[in-house]
C-alpha atoms as a PDB file:
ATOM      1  CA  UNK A   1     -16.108  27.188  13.510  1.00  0.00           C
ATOM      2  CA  UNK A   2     -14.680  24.364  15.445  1.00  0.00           C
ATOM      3  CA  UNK A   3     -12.776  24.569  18.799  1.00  0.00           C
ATOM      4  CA  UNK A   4     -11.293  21.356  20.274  1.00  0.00           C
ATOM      5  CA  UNK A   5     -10.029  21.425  24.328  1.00  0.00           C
ATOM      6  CA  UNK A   6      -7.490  19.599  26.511  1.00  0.00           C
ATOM      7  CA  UNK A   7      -8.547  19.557  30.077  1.00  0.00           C
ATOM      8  CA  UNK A   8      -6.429  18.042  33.361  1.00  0.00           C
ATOM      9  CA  UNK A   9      -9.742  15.846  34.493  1.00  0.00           C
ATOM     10  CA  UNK A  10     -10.370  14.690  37.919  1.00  0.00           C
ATOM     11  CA  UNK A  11     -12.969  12.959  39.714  1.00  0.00           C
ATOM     12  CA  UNK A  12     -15.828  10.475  37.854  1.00  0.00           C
ATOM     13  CA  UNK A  13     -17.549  11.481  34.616  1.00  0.00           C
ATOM     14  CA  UNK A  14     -21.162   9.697  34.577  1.00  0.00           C
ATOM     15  CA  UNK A  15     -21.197   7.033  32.018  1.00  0.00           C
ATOM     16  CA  UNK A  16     -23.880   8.808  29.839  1.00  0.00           C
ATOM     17  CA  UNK A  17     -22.684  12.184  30.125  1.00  0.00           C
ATOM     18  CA  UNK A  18     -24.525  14.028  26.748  1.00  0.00           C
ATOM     19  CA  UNK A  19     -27.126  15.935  28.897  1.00  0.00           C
ATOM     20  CA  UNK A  20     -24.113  17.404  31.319  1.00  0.00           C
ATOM     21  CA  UNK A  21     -22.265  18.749  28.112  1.00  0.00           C
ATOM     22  CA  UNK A  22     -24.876  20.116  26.581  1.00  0.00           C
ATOM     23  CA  UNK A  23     -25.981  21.941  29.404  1.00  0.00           C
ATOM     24  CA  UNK A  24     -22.656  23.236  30.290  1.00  0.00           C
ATOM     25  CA  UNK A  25     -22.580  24.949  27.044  1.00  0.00           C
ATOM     26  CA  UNK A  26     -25.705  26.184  27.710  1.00  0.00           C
ATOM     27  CA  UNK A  27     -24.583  28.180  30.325  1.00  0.00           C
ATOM     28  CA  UNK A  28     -21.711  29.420  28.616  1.00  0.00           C
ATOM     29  CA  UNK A  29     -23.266  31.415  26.658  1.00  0.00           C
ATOM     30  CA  UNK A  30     -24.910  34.679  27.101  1.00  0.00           C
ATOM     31  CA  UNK A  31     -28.141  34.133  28.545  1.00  0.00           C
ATOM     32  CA  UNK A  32     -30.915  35.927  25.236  1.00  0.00           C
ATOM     33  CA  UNK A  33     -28.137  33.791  22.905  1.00  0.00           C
ATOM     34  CA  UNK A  34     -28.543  30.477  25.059  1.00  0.00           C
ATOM     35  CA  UNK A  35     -32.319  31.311  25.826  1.00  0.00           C
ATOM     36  CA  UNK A  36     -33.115  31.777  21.460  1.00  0.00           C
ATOM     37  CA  UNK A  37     -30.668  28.628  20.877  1.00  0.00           C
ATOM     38  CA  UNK A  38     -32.686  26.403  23.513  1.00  0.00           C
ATOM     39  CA  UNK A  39     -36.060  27.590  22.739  1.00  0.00           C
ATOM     40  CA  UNK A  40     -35.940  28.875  19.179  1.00  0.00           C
ATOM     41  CA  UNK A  41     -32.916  27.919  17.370  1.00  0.00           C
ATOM     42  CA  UNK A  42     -32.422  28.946  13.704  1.00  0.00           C
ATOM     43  CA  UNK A  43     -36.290  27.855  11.663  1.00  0.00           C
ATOM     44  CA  UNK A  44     -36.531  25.942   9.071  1.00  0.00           C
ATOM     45  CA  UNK A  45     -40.455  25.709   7.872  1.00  0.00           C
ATOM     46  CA  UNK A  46     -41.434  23.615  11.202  1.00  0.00           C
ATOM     47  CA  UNK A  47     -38.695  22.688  12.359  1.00  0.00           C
ATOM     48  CA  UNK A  48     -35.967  24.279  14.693  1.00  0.00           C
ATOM     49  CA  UNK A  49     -31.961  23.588  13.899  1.00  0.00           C
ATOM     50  CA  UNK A  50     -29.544  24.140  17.188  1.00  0.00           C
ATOM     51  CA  UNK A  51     -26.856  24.502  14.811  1.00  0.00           C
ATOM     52  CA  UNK A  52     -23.978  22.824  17.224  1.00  0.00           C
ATOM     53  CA  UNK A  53     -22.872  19.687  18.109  1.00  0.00           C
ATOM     54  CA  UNK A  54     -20.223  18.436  20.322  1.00  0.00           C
ATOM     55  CA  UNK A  55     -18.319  15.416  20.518  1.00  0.00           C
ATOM     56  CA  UNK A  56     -17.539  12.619  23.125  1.00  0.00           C
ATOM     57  CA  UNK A  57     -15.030  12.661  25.693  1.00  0.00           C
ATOM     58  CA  UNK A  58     -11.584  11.313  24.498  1.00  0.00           C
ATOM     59  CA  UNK A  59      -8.479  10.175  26.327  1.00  0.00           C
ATOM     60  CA  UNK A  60      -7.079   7.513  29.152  1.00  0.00           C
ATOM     61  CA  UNK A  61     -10.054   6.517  31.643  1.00  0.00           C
ATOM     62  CA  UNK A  62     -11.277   3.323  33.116  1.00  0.00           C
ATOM     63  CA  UNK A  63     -14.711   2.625  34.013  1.00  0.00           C
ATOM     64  CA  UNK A  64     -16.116   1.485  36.822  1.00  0.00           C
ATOM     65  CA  UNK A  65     -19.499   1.570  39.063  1.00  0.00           C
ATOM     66  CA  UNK A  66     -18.700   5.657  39.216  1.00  0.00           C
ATOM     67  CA  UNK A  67     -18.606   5.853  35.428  1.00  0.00           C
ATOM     68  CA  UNK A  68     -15.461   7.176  33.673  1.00  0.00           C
ATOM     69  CA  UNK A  69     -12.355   7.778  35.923  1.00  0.00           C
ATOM     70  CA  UNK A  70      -9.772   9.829  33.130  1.00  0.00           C
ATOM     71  CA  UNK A  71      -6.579   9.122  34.571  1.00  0.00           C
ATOM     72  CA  UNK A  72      -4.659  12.480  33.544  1.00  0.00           C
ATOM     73  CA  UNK A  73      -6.549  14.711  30.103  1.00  0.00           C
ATOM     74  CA  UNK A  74      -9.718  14.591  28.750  1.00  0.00           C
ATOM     75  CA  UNK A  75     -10.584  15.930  25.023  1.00  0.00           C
ATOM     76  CA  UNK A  76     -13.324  17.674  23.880  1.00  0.00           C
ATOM     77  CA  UNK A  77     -14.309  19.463  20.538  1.00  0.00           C
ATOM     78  CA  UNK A  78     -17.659  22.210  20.396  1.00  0.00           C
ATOM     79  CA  UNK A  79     -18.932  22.965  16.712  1.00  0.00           C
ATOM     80  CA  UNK A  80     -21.374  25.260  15.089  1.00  0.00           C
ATOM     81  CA  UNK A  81     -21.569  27.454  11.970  1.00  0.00           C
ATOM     82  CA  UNK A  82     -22.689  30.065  13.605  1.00  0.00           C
ATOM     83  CA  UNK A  83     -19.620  31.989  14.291  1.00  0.00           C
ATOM     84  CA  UNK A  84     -21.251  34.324  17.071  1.00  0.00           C
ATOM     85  CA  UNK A  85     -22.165  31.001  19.120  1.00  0.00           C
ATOM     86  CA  UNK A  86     -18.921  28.844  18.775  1.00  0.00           C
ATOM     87  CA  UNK A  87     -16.865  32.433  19.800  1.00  0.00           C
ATOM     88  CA  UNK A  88     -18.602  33.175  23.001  1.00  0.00           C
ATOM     89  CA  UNK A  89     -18.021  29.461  24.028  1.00  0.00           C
ATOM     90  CA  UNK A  90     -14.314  30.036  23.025  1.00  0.00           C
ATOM     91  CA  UNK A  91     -13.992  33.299  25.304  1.00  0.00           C
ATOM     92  CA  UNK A  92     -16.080  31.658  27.980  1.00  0.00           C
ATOM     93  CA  UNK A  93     -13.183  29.149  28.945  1.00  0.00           C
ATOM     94  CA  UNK A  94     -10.842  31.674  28.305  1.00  0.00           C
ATOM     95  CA  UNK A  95     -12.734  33.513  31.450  1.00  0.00           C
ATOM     96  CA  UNK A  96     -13.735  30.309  33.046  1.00  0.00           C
ATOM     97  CA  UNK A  97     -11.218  27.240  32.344  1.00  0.00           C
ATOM     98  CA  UNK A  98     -12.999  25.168  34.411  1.00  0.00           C
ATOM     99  CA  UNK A  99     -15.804  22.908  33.134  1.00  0.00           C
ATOM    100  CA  UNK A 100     -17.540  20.616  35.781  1.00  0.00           C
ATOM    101  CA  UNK A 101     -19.417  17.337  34.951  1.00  0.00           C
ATOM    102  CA  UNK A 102     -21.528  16.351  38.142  1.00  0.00           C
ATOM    103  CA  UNK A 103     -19.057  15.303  40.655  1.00  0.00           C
ATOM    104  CA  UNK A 104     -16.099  15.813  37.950  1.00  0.00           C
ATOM    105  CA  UNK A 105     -13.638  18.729  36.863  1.00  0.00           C
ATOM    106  CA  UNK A 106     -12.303  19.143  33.764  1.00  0.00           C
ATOM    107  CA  UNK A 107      -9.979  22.507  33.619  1.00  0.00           C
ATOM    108  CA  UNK A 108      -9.074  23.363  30.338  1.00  0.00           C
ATOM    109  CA  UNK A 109      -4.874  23.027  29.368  1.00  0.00           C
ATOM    110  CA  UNK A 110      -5.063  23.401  25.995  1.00  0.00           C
ATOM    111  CA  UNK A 111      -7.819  24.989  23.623  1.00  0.00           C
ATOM    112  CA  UNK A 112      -7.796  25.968  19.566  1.00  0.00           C
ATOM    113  CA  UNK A 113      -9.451  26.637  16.728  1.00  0.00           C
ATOM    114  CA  UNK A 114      -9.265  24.159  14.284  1.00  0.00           C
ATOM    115  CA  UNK A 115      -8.807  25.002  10.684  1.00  0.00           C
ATOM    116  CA  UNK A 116     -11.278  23.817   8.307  1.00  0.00           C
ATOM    117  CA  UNK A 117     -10.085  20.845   6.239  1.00  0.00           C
ATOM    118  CA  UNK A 118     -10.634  20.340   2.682  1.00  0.00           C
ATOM    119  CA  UNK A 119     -13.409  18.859   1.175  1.00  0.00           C
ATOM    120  CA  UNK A 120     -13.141  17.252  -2.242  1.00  0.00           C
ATOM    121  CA  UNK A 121     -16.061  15.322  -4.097  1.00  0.00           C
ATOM    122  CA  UNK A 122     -15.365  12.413  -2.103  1.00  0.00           C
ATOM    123  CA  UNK A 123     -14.310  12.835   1.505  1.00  0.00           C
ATOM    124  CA  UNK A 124     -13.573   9.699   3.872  1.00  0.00           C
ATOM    125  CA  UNK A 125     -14.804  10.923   7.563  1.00  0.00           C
ATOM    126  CA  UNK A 126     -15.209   9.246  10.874  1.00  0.00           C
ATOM    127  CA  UNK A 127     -17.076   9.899  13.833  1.00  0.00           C
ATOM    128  CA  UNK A 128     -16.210  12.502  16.818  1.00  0.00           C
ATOM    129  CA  UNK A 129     -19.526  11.396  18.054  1.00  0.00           C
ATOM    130  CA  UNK A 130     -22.161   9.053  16.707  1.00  0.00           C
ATOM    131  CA  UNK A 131     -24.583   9.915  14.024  1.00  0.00           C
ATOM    132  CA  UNK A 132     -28.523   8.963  14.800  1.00  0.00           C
ATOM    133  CA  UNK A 133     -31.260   9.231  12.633  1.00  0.00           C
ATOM    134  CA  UNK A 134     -35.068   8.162  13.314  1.00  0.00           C
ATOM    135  CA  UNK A 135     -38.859   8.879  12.263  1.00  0.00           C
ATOM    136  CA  UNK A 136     -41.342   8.939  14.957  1.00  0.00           C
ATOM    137  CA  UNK A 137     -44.740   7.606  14.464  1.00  0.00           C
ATOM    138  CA  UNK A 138     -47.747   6.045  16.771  1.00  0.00           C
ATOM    139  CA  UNK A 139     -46.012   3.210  17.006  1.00  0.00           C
ATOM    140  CA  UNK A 140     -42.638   4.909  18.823  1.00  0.00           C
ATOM    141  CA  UNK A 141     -39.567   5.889  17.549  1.00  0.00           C
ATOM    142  CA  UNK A 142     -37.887   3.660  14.636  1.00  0.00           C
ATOM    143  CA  UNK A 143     -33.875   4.699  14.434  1.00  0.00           C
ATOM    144  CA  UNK A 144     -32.054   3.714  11.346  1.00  0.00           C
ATOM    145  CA  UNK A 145     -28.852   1.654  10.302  1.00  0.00           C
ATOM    146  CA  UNK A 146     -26.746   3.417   8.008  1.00  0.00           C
ATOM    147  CA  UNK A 147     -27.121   0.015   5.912  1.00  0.00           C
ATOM    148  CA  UNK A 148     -30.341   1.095   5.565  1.00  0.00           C
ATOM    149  CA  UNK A 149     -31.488   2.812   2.626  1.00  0.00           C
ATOM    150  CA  UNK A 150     -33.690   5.244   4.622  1.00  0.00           C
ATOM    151  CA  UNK A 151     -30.724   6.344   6.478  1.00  0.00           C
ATOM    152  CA  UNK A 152     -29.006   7.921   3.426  1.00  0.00           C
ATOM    153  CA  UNK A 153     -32.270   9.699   2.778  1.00  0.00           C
ATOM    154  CA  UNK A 154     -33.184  11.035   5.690  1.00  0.00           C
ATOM    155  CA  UNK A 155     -29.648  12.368   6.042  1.00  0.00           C
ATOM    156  CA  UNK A 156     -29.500  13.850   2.938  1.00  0.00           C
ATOM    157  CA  UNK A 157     -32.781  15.819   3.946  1.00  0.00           C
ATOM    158  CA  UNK A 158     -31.614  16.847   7.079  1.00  0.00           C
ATOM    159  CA  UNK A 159     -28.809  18.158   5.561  1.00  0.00           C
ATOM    160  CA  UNK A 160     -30.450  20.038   2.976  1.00  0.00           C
ATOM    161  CA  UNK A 161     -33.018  21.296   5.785  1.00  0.00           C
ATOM    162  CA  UNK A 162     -29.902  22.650   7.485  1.00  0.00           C
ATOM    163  CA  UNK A 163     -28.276  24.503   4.236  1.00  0.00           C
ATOM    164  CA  UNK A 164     -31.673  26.068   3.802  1.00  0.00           C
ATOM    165  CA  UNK A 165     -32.031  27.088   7.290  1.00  0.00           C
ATOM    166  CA  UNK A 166     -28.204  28.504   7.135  1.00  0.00           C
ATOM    167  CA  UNK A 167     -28.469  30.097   3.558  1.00  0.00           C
ATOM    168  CA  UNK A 168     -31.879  30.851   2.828  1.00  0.00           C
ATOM    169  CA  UNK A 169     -31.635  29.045  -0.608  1.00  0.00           C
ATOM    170  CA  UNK A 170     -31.950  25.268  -1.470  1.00  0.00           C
ATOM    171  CA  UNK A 171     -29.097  23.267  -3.288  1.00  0.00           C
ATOM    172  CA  UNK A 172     -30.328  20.733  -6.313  1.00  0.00           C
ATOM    173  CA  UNK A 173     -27.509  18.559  -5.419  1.00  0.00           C
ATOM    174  CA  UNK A 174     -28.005  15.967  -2.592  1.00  0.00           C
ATOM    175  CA  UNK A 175     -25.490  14.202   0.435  1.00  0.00           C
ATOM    176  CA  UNK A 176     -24.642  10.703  -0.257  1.00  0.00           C
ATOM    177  CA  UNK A 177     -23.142   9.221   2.838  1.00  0.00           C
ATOM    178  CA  UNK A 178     -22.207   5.526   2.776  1.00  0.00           C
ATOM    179  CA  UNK A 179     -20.840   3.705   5.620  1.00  0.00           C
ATOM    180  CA  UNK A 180     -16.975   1.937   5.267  1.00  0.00           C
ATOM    181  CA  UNK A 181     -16.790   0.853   9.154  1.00  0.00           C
ATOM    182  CA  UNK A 182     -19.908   1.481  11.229  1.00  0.00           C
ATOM    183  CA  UNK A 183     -21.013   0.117  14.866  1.00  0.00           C
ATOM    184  CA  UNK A 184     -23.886   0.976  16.920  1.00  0.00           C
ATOM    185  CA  UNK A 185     -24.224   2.191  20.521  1.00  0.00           C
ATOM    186  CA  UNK A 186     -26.248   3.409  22.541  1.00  0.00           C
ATOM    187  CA  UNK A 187     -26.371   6.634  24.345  1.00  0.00           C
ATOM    188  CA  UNK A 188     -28.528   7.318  27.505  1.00  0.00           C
ATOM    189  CA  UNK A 189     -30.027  11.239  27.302  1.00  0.00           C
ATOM    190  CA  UNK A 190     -32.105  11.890  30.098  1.00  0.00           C
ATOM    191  CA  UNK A 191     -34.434   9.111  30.254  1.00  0.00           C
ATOM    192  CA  UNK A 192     -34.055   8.336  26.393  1.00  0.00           C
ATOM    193  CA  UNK A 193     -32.227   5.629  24.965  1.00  0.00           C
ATOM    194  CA  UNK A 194     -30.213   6.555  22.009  1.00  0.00           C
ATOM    195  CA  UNK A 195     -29.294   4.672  18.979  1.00  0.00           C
ATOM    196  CA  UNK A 196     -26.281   5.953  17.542  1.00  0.00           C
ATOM    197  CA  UNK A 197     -23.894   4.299  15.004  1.00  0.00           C
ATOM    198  CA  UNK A 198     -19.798   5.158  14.642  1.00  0.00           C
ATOM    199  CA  UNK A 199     -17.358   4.849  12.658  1.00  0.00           C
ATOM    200  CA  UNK A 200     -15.748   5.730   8.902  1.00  0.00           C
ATOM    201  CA  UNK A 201     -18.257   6.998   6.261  1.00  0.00           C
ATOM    202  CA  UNK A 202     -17.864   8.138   2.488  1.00  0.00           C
ATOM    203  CA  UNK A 203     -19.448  11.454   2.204  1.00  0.00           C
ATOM    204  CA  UNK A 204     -20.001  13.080  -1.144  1.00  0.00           C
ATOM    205  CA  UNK A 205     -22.363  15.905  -2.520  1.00  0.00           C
ATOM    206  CA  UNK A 206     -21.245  20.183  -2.490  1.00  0.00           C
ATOM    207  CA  UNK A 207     -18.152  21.205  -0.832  1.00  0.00           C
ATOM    208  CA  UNK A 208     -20.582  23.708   1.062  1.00  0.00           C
ATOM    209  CA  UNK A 209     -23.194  21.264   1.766  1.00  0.00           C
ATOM    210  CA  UNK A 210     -20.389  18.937   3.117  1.00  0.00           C
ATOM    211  CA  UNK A 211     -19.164  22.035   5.238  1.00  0.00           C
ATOM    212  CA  UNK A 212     -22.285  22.887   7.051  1.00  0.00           C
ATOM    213  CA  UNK A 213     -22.796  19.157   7.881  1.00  0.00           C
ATOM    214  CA  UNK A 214     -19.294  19.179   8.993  1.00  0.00           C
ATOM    215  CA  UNK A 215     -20.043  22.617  11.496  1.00  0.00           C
ATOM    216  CA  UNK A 216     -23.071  21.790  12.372  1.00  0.00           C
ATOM    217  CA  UNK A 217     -23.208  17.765  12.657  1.00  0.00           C
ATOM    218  CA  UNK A 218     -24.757  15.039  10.574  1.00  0.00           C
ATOM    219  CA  UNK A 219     -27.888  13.615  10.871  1.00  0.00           C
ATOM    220  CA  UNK A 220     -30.496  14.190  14.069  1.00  0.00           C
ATOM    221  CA  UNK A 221     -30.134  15.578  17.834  1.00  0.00           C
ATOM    222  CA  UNK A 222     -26.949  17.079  17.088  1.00  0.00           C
ATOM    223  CA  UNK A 223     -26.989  19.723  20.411  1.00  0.00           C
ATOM    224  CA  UNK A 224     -27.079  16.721  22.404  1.00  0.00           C
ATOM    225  CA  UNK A 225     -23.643  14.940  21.491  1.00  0.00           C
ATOM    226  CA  UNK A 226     -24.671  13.420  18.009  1.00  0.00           C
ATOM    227  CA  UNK A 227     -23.049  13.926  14.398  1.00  0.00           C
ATOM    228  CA  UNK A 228     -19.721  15.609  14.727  1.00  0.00           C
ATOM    229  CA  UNK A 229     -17.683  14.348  12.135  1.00  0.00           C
ATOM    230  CA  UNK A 230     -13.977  14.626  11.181  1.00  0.00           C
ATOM    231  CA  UNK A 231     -11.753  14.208   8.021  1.00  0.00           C
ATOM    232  CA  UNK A 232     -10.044  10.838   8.294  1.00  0.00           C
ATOM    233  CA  UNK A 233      -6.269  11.258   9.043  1.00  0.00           C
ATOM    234  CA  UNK A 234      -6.890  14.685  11.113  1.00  0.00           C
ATOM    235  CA  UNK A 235      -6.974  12.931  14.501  1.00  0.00           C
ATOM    236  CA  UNK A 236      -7.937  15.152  18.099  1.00  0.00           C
ATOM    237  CA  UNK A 237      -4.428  15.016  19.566  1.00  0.00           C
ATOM    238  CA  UNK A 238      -2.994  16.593  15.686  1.00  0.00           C
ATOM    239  CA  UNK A 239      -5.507  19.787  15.567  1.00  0.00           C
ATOM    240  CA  UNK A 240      -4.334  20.200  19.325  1.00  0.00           C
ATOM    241  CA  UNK A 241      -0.719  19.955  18.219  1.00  0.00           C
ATOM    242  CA  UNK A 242       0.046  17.523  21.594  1.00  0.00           C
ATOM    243  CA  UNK A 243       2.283  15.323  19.600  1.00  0.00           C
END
């Protein structure tokens, strides 16, 4: 389930704003859902799955010392494929429209629920927010280009991790995901630097492993602003239906 927001923003957004999101969701949420999402979220063998992911903040701003001044809307979009989560967020800013970023506040104008798109065996995608992948070993943390072939692998796993996690069952078939158009950034989190790469990417494999990568984000660190992905041609401003 995928919502996407207009808000009437005023005051400064921090330039590295993923941690301020991410907790505002948080605590949008009722507190034993947030508490099992934080600590717990949904097991796969060792690993824990968030199961949402969130874009980055879209529309007219300038930058300066402050960080991001948005001169009149700000867009947002929330995603998870777990229906229960993504709904309570929805009814949230129905209660409270008002979504405040340190020093900034965003009130919500607008706010839907995007329909799914269709996925075929080849679908062309681009990024809502940047896709990171990594391995950690004693030497640090090595993140990966997509031009990279251990990118396409360790995508592919994490999104078979994530189907299993979902489902309870394992697919034979894989995710192939080759970049078209990729650049990399980087993201501050915290005290982490984040290597991130957007852009347009080919994406083939299921229809349903396609859709849970689509709900639940692509790659690594998705509950912290990483991964959302879109259907090329279905821009933010079209699901909103501003134009």
């Amino acid at each position: 389930m995928r919502i996407c927001m207009s808000f009437l923003a005023r005051g400064h957004v921090p330039t590295h704003y993923n941690y301020l999101v991410q907790s505002a969701i948080y605590h949008r949420l009722p507190g034993r859902i947030s508490r099992a999402l934080h600590e717990k979220g949904i097991r796969e063998g060792p690993r824990h799955f968030k199961m949402f992911t969130f874009s980055r903040l879209y529309g007219d701003f300038t930058r300066d010392q402050e960080g991001l001044l948005f001169r009149d809307r700000a867009y947002l979009c929330f995603s998870s494929p777990l229906e229960r989560v993504a709904t309570e967020v929805y009814r949230s800013f129905l209660v409270d429209p008002v979504m405040r970023l340190d020093n900034a506040e965003l009130m919500v104008e607008v706010m839907k629920v995007v329909e799914e798109p269709e996925f075929t065996s080849s679908t062309l995608v681009y990024t809502l927010s940047p896709i990171t992948v990594y391995r950690k070993s004693d030497d640090g943390i090595r993140y990966y280009s997509p031009y990279e072939l251990e990118w396409g692998a360790l995508v592919d796993l994490n999104a078979k991790r994530k189907y299993h996690a979902l489902k309870g069952r394992y697919l034979k078939s894989g995710l192939q995901v080759r970049p078209l158009n990729a650049g990399l950034i980087r993201v501050k989190y915290k005290d982490n630097l984040i290597m991130a790469w957007k852009g347009e990417f080919q994406m083939r494999g299921p229809k349903s492993l396609q859709r849970v990568v689509y709900e639940a984000g692509m790659g690594s660190k998705n509950s912290q602003g990483f991964g959302m992905i879109e259907v090329k041609g279905r821009r933010m401003r079209d699901l909103l239906s501003l134009e």
